[in-house]
Protein backbone atom coordinates (compact mmCIF):
# COMPACT_ATOMS: atom_id res chain seq x y z
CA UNK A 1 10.74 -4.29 -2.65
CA UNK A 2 9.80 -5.06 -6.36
CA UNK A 3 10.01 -2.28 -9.09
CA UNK A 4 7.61 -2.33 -10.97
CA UNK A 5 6.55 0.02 -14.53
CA UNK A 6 3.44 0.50 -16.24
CA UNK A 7 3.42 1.67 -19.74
CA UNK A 8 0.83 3.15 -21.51
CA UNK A 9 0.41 3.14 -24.55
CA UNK A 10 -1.20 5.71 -26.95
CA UNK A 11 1.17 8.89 -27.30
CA UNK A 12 3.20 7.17 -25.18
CA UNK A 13 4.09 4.53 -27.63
CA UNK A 14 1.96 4.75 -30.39
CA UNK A 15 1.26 7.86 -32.42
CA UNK A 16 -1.80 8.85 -35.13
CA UNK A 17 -1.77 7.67 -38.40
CA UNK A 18 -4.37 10.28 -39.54
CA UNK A 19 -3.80 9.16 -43.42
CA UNK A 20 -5.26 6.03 -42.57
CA UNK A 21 -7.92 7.32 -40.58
CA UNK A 22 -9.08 9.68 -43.19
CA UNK A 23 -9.08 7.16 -45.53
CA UNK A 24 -11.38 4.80 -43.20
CA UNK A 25 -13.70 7.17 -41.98
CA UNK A 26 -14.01 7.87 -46.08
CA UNK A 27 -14.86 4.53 -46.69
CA UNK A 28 -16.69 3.07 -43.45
CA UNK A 29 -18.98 6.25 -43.68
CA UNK A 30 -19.23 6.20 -47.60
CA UNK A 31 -17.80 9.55 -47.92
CA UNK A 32 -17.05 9.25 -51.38
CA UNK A 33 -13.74 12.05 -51.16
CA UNK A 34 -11.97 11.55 -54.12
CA UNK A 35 -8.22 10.15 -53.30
CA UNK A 36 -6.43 12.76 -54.48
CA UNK A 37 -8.41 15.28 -52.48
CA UNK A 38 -8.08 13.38 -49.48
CA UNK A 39 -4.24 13.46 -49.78
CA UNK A 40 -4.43 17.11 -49.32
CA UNK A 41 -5.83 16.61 -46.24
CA UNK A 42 -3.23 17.51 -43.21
CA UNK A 43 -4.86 17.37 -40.07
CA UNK A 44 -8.36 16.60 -38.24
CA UNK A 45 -9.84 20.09 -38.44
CA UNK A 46 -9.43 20.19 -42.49
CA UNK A 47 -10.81 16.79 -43.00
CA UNK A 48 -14.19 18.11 -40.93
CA UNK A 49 -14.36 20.65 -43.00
CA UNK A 50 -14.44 18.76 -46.28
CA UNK A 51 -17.66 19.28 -47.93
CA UNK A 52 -18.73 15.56 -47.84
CA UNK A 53 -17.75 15.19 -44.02
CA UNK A 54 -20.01 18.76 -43.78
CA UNK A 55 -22.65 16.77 -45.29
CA UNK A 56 -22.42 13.27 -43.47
CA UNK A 57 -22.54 15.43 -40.24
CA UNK A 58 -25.84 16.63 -41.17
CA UNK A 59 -26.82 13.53 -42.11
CA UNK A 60 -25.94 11.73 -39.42
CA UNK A 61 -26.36 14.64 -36.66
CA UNK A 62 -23.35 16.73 -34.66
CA UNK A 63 -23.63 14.15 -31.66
CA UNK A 64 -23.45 10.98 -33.42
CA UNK A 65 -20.73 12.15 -35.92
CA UNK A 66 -18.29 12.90 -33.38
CA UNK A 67 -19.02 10.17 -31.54
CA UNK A 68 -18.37 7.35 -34.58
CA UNK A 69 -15.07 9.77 -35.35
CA UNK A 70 -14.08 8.92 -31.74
CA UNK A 71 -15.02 4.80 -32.01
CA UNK A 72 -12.19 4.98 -35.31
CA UNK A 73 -9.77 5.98 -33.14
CA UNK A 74 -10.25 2.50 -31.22
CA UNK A 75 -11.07 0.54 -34.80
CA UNK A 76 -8.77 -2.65 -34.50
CA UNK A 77 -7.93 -1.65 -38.32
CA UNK A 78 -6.75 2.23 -37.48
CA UNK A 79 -4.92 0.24 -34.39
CA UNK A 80 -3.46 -1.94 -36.11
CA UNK A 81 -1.24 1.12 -38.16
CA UNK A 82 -0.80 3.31 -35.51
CA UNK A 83 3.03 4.71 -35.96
CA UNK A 84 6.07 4.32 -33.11
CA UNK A 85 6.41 7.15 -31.03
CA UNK A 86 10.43 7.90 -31.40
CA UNK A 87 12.59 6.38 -29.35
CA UNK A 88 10.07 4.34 -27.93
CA UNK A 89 11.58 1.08 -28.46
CA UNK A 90 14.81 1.99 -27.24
CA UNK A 91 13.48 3.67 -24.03
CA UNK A 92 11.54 0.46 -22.76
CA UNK A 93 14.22 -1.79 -23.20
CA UNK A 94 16.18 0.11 -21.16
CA UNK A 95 13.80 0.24 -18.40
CA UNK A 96 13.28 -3.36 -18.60
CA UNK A 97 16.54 -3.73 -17.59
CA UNK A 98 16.10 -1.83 -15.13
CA UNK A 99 13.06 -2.92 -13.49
CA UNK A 100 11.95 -5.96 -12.00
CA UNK A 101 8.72 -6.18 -14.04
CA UNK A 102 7.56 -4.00 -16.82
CA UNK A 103 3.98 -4.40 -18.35
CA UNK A 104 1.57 -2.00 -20.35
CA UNK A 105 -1.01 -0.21 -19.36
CA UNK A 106 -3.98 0.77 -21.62
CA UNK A 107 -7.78 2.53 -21.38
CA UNK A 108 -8.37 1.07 -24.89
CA UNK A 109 -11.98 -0.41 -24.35
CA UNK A 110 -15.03 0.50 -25.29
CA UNK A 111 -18.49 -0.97 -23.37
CA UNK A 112 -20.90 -1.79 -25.56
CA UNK A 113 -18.90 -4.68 -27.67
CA UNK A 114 -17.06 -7.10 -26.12
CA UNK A 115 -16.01 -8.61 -29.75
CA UNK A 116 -14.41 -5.42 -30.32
CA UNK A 117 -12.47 -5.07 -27.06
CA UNK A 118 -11.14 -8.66 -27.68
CA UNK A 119 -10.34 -7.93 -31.02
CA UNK A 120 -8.58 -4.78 -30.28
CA UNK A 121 -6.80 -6.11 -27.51
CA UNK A 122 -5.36 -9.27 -30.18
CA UNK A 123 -4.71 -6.46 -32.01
CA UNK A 124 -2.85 -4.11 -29.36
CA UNK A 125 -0.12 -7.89 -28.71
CA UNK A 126 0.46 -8.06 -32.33
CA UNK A 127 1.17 -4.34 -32.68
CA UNK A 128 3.51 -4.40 -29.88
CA UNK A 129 5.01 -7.17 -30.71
CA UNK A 130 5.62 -6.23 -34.24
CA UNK A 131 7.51 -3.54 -33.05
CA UNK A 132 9.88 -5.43 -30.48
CA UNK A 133 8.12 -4.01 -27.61
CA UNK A 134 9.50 -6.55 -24.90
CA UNK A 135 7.18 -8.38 -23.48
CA UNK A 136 4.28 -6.94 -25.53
CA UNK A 137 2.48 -10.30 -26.36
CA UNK A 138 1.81 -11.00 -22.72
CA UNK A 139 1.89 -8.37 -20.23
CA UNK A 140 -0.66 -5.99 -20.87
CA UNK A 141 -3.47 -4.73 -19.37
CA UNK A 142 -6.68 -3.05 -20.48
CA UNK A 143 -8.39 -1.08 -18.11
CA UNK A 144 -12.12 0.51 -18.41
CA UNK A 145 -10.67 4.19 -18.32
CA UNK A 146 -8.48 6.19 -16.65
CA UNK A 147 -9.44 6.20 -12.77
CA UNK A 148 -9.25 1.68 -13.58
CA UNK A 149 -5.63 2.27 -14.03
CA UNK A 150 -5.06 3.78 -10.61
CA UNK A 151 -7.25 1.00 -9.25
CA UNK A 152 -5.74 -1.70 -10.78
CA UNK A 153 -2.34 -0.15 -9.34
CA UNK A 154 -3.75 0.48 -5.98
CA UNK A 155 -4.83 -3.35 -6.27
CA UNK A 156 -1.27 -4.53 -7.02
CA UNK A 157 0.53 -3.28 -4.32
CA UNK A 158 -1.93 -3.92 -1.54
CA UNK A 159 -1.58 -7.47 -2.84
CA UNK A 160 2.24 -7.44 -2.89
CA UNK A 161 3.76 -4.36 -1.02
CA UNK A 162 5.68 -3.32 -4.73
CA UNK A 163 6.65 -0.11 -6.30
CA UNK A 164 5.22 0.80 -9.24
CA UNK A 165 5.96 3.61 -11.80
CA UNK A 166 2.80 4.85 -14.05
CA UNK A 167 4.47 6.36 -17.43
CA UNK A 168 1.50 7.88 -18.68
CA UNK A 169 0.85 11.47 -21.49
CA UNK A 170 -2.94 11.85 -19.63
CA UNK A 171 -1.47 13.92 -16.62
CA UNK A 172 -3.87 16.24 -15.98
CA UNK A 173 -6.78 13.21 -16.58
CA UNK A 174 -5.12 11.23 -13.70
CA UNK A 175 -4.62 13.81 -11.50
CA UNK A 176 -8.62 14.57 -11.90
CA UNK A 177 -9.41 10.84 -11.54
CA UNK A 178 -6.88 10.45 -8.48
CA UNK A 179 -9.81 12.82 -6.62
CA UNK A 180 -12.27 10.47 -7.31
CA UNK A 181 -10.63 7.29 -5.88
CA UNK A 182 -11.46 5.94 -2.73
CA UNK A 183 -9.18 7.35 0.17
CA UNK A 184 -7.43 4.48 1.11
CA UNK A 185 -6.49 3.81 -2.52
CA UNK A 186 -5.38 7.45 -2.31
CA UNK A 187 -3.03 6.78 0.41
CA UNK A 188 -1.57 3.56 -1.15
CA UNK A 189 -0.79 5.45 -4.37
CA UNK A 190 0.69 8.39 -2.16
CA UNK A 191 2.95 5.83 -0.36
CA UNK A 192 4.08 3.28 -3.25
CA UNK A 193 3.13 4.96 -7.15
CA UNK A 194 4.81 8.06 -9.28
CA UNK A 195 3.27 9.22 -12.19
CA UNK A 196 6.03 9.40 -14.79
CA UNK A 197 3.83 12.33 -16.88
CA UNK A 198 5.27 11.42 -20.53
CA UNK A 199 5.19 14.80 -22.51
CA UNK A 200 6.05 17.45 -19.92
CA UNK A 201 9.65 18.94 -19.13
CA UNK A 202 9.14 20.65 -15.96
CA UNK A 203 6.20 21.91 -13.40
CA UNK A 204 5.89 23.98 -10.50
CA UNK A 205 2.91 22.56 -9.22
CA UNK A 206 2.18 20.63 -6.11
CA UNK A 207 0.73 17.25 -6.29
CA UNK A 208 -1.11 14.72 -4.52
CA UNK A 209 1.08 12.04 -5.33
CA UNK A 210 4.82 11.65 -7.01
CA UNK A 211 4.90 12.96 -10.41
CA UNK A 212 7.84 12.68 -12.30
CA UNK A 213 8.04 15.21 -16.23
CA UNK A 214 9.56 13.40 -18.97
CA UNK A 215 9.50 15.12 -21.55
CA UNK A 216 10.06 12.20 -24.32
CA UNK A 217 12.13 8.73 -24.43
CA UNK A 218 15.41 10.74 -25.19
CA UNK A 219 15.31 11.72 -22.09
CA UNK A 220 15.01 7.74 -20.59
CA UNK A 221 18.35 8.69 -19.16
CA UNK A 222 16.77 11.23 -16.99
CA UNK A 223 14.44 9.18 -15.30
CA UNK A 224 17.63 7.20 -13.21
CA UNK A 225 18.55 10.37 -11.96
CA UNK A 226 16.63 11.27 -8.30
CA UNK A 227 14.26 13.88 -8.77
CA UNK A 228 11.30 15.42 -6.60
CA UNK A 229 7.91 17.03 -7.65
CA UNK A 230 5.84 15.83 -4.65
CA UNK A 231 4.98 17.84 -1.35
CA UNK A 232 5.07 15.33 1.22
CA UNK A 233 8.39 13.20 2.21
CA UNK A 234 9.30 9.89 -0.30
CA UNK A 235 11.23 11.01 -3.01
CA UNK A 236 10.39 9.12 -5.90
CA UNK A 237 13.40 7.17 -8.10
CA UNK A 238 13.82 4.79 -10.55
């Protein structure tokens, strides 16, 4: 039976770059923060607080303020710098020799610009690419959210009886949109998909599929070794 991983991508591979989204959200929403100040600025919470973001948000209104922060965060620009999670490189080459396909994974998309999405997803390739992610330029797959991923698993091995491994930071996302899936996408995942849950070193908690805590890609190692965080019977292995 084919092994197959799925990647994703943001704080799995790709970190913030706040510096240059401070300084985009300065000039796309004509801010006017001197550069200087701005450099001062350390993390989301201060730059909010900044007298001219104060005042845009007033401007502008609570709602729609925090909803243009969140569209920067999916700017092809801000994408385009995004910094290498550590190890990362390092990690998926060594599953790729491993495993018998490995592609990536993504929710980046937004639905009300289909431009954008394109762009962003020419954007995504390079990026990956850039940084000698194998395979980078090709297989990758943008999905509209989290719960598309599953389906778009689900999908893949009812076409092709496969294995597939999900290496994914959004644990506690997928195991909410796992509920809302259709039951006999349920019972594929149960039967043929682990969620590798990037980010966490242990849990006592019983799922309703494989999960699998790695805690970050110096622990790649790890992941060849059998473990078991599932109540039912398939242990899960890579």
């Amino acid at each position: 039976m084919r092994r197959i991983v799925y990647i994703d991508i943001d704080g799995v591979l790709a970190e913030g770059n706040l510096p240059k989204l401070f300084a985009m959200c300065n000039q796309l929403f004509h801010l006017e923060i001197p550069e200087e100040q701005l450099a001062l600025v350390r993390t989301e919470e201060e730059f909010h607080l900044l007298s001219q973001a104060q005042a845009y948000q007033t401007h502008v209104g609570e709602e729609r303020y925090h909803v243009q922060i969140k569209r920067m965060f999916f700017h092809p620009h801000y994408v385009d710098e995004m910094l290498v999670v550590e190890h990362a490189q390092q990690g998926v080459a060594r599953l790729a020799h491993r495993m018998d396909e490995l592609a990536y994974c993504t929710a980046r998309m937004i639905n009300f610009n289909e431009q954008w999405n394109e762009h962003l997803a020419r954007v995504t390739r390079l990026w990956l690419k850039r940084h000698d992610f194998l395979w980078g330029d090709r297989h990758v797959y943008f999905c509209d959210g989290i719960r598309a991923k599953f389906e778009r698993i689900a999908d893949r091995i009812r076409q092709e009886h496969c294995q597939i491994w999900l290496i994914d930071d959004s644990l506690q996302k997928l195991l909410v949109a796992f509920e809302t899936l259709a039951t006999e996408d349920q019972a594929l995942l149960r039967d043929a998909c682990t969620l590798v849950a990037f980010g966490h070193e242990h849990s006592d908690e019983t799922y309703p599929l494989p999960v699998i805590p790695f805690p970050d890609w110096r622990e790649i190692n790890n992941l060849f070794v059998e473990k078991e965080f599932y109540d039912g019977n398939r242990r899960s292995t890579l």
